[in-house]
Protein backbone atom coordinates (compact mmCIF):
# COMPACT_ATOMS: atom_id res chain seq x y z
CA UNK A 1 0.00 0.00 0.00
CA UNK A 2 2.82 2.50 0.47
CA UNK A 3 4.08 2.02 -2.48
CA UNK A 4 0.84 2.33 -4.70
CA UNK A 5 -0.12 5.46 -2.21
CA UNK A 6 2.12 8.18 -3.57
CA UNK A 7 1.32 7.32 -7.53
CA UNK A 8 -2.13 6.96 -6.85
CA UNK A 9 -2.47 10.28 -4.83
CA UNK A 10 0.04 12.38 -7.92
CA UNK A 11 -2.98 10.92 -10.45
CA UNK A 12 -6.08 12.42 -8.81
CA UNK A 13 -4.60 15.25 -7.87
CA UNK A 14 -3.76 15.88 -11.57
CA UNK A 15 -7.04 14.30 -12.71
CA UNK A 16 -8.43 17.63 -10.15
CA UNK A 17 -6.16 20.21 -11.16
CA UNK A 18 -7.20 19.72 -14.84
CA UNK A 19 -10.59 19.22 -13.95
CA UNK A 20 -10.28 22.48 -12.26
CA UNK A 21 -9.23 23.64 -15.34
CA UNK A 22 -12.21 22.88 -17.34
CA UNK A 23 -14.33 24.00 -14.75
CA UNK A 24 -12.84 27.30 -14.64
CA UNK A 25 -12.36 28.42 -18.12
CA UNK A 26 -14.76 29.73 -20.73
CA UNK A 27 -17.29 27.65 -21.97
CA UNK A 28 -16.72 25.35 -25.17
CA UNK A 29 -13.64 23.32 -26.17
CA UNK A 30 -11.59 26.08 -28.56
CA UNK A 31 -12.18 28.40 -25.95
CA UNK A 32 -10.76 26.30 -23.45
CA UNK A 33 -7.34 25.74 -25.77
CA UNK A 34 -7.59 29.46 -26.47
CA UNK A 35 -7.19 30.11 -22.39
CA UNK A 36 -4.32 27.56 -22.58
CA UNK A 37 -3.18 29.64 -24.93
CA UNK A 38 -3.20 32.91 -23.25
CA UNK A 39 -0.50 31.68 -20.73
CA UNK A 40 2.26 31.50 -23.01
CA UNK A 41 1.43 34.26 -25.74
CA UNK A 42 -0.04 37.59 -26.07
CA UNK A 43 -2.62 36.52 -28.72
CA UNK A 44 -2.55 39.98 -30.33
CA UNK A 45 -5.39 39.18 -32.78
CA UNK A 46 -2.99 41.95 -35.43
CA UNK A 47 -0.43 39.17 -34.68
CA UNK A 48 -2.43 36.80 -35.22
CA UNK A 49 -3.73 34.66 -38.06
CA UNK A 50 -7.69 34.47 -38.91
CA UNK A 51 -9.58 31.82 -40.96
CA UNK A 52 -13.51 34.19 -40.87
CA UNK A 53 -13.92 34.68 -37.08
CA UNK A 54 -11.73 32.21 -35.87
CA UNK A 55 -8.32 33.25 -34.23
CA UNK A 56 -5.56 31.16 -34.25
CA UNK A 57 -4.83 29.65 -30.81
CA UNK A 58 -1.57 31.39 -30.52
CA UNK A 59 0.03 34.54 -32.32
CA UNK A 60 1.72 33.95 -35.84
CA UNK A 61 5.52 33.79 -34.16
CA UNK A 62 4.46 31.02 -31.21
CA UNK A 63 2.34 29.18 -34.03
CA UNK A 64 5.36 28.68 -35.81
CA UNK A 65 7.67 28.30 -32.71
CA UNK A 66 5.02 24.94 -31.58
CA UNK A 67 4.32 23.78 -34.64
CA UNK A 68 7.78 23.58 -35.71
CA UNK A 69 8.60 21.29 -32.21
CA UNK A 70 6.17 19.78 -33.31
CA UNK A 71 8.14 18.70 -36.52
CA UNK A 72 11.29 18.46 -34.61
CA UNK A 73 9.93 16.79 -31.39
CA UNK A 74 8.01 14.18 -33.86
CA UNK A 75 10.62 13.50 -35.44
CA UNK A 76 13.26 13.05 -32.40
CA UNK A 77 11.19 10.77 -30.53
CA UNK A 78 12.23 8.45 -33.57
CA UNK A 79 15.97 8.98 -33.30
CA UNK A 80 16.09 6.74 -29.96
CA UNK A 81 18.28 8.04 -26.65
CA UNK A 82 20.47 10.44 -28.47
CA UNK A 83 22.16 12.87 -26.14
CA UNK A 84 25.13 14.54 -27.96
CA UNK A 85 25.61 18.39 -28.72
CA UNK A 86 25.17 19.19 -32.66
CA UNK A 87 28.43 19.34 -34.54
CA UNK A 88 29.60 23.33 -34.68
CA UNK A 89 28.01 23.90 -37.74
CA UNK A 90 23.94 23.00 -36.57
CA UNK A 91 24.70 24.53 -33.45
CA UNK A 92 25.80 27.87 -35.37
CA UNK A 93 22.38 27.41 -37.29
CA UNK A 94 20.68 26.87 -34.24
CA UNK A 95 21.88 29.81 -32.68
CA UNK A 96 21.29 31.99 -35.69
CA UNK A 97 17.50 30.68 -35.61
CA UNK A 98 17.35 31.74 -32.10
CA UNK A 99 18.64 35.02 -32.89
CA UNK A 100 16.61 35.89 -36.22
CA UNK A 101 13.51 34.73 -33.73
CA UNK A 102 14.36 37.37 -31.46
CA UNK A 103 15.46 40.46 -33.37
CA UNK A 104 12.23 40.10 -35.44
CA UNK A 105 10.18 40.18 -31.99
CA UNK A 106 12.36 42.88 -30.91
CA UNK A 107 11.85 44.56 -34.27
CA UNK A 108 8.13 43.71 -33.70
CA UNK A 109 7.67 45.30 -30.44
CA UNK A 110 9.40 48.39 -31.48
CA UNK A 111 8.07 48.67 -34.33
CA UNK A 112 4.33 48.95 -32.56
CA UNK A 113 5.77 51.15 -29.33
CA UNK A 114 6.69 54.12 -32.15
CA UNK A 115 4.03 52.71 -34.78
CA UNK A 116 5.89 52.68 -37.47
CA UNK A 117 8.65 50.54 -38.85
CA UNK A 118 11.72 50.17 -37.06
CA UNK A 119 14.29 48.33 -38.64
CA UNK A 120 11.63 46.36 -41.43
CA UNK A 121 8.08 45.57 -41.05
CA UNK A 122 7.52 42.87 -39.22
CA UNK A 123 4.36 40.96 -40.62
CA UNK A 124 2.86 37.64 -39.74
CA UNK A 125 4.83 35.44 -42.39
CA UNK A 126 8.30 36.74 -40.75
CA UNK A 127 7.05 35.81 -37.50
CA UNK A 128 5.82 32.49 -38.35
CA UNK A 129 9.15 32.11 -40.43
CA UNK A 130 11.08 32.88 -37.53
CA UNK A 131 9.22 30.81 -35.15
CA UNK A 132 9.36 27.91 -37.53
CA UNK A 133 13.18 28.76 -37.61
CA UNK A 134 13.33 28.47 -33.39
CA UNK A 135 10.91 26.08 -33.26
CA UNK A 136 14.08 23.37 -34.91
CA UNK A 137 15.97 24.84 -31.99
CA UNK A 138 13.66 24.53 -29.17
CA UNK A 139 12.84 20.49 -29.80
CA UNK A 140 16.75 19.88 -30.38
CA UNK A 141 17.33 21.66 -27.33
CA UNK A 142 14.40 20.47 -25.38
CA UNK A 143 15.01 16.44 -26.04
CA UNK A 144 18.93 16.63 -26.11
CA UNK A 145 18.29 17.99 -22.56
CA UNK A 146 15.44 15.26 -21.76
CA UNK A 147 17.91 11.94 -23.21
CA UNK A 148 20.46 13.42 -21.18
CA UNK A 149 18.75 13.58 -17.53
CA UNK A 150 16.47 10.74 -17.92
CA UNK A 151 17.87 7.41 -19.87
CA UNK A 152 20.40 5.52 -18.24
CA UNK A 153 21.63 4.32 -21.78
CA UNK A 154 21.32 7.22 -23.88
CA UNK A 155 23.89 7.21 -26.79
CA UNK A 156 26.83 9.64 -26.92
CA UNK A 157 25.67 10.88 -30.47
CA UNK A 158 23.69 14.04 -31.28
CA UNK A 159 20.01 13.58 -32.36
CA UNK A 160 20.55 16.74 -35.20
CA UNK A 161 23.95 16.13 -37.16
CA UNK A 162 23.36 16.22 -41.05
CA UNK A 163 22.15 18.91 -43.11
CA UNK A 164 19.51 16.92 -44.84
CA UNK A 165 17.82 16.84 -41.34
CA UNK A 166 18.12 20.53 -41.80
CA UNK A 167 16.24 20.45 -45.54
CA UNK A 168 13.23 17.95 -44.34
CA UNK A 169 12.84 20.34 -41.26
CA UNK A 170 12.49 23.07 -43.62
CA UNK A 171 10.48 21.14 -46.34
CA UNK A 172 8.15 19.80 -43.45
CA UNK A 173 8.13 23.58 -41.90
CA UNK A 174 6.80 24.92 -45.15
CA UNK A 175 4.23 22.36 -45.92
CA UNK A 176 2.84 22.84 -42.37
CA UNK A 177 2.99 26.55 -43.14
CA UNK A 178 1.07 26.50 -46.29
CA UNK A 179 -1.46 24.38 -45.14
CA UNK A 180 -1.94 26.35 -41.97
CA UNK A 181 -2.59 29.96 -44.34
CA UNK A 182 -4.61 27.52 -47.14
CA UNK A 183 -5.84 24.64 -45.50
CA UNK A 184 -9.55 25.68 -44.61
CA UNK A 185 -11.73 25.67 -41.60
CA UNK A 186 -10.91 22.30 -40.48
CA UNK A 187 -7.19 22.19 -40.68
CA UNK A 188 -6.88 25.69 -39.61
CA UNK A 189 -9.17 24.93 -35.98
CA UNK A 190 -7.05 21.29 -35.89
CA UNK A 191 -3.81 22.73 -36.06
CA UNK A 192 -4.94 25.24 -33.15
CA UNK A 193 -5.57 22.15 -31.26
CA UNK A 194 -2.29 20.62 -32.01
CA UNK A 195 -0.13 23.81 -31.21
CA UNK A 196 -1.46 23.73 -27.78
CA UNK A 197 -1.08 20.29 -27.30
CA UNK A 198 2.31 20.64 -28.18
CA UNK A 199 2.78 23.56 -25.49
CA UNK A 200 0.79 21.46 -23.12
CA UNK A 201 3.78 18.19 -23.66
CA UNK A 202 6.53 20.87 -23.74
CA UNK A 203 5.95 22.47 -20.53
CA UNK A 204 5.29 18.46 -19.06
CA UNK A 205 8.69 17.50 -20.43
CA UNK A 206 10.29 20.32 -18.30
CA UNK A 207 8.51 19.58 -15.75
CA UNK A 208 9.54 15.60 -16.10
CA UNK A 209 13.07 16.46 -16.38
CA UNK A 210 12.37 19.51 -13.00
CA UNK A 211 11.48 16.36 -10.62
CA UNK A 212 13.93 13.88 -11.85
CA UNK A 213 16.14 16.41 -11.03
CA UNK A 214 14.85 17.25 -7.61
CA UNK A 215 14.40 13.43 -6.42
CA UNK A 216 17.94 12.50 -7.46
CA UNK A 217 17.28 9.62 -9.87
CA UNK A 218 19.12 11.61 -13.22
CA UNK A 219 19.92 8.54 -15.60
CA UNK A 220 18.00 5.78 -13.75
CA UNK A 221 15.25 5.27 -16.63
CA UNK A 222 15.27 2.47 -19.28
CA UNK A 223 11.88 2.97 -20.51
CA UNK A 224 9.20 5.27 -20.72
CA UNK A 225 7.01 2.72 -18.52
CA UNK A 226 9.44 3.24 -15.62
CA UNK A 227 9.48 6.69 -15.80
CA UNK A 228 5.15 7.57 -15.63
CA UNK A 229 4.88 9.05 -12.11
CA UNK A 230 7.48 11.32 -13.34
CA UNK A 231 5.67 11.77 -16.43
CA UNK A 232 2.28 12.33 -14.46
CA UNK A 233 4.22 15.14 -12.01
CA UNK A 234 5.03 16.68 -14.82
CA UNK A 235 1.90 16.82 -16.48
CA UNK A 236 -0.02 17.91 -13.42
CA UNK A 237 3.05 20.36 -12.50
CA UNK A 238 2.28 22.17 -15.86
CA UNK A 239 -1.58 22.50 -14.81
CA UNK A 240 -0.68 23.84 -12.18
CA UNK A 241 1.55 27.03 -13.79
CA UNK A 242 -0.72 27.24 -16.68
CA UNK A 243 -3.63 27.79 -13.52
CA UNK A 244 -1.35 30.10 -12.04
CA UNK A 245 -0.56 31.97 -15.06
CA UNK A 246 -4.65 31.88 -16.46
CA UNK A 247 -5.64 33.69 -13.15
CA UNK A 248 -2.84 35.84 -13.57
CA UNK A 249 -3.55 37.33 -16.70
CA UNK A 250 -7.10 37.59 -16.02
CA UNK A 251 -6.50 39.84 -12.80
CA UNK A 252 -3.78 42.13 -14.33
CA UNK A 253 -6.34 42.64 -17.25
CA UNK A 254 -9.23 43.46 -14.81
């Protein structure tokens, strides 16, 4: 019994935080993923891409930023336990991807402080450019980070090492682009959905790799089946900040 305890008490307290959740956000399923939203983007509707009345979940830079992990996560998770750095050239692509990312929301908010162009005009296709661009950097980033804390046999070889990974990043990125801007009603709502569930697993994975850091057992994990009430904490962990951050917003905004 004290061993089932603990695992069994982490699930329904999850199960009630994101019942909580539900409870306590607007009424109807997009507008529930559109709060989700709201606590990790501005959701400038200007920023944002339309399909008739429907907003996009997130703002044109964080749609590309999520659905590009998206491509990158998807793709990773097939790669097995790699934990290596990139070789010096991806990394000096990475960090240029990070970089372009940032100076065009620098550019962005600059540009909209003295409303008027600052350095270029930053429209939605840069943005979701750009956040395709970081979104590459983000997943390698994110699951270099989670094969190095959690397997105990991760391989010493880095998950993003050829340029061809590069080209079917980009060739997926712009595909998933195009189909987000032409796609219709359907794709466009679906792909809201997806974004958010990919900031929903994101902010879990931190969170996964957060309490295997804080109970000690780095390196300890063979299998994803060993590893679930880590992988619960961290789901129920990122409830709880996206709670935090939901009531937040709401209060500073009156």
């Amino acid at each position: 019994m004290k061993k089932t305890l603990p695992p069994f008490l982490l699930v329904l307290t999850s199960v009630a935080i994101t019942l909580n959740w539900l409870h306590g956000t607007p009424s109807g399923i997009y507008q529930k993923i559109f709060a989700i939203g709201s606590t990790v983007c501005h959701q400038i509707p200007s920023h944002s891409f339309h399909f008739g009345e429907t907003q996009f979940s997130l703002c044109a830079r964080c749609a590309g930023l999520y659905l590009g992990s998206l491509i990158g996560l998807g793709y990773f998770f097939t790669q097995g336990k790699k934990k290596a750095l990139p070789p010096r050239g991806i990394l000096i692509l990475l960090v240029s991807f990070f970089l372009l990312w940032a100076g065009d929301g620098v550019n962005s908010f600059i540009s909209d402080f003295l409303n008027r162009p600052f350095l270029y005009e930053t429209t939605n296709l840069t943005r979701l450019a750009t956040g395709f661009g970081m979104g590459l950097t983000m997943s390698t980033a994110l699951m270099t980070l989670f094969n190095v804390t959690i397997w105990m046999d991760s391989s010493n070889t880095p998950l993003l090492h050829h340029p061809l990974q590069v080209a079917g990043y980009t060739a997926a990125s712009l595909l998933l682009g195009w189909l987000l801007l032409s796609g219709g009603q359907i794709l466009f709502s679906g792909l809201a959905y997806i974004a958010i569930g990919i900031v929903l697993l994101i902010i879990s994975m931190l969170y996964t790799v957060f309490w295997v850091i804080m109970t000690r057992k780095e390196m300890q994990f063979t299998e994803f089946k060993s590893l679930g009430f880590y992988l619960i904490a961290g789901f129920g962990t990122a409830m709880i900040q996206i709670t935090l951050l939901y009531m937040l917003r709401n209060w500073l905004l009156g």
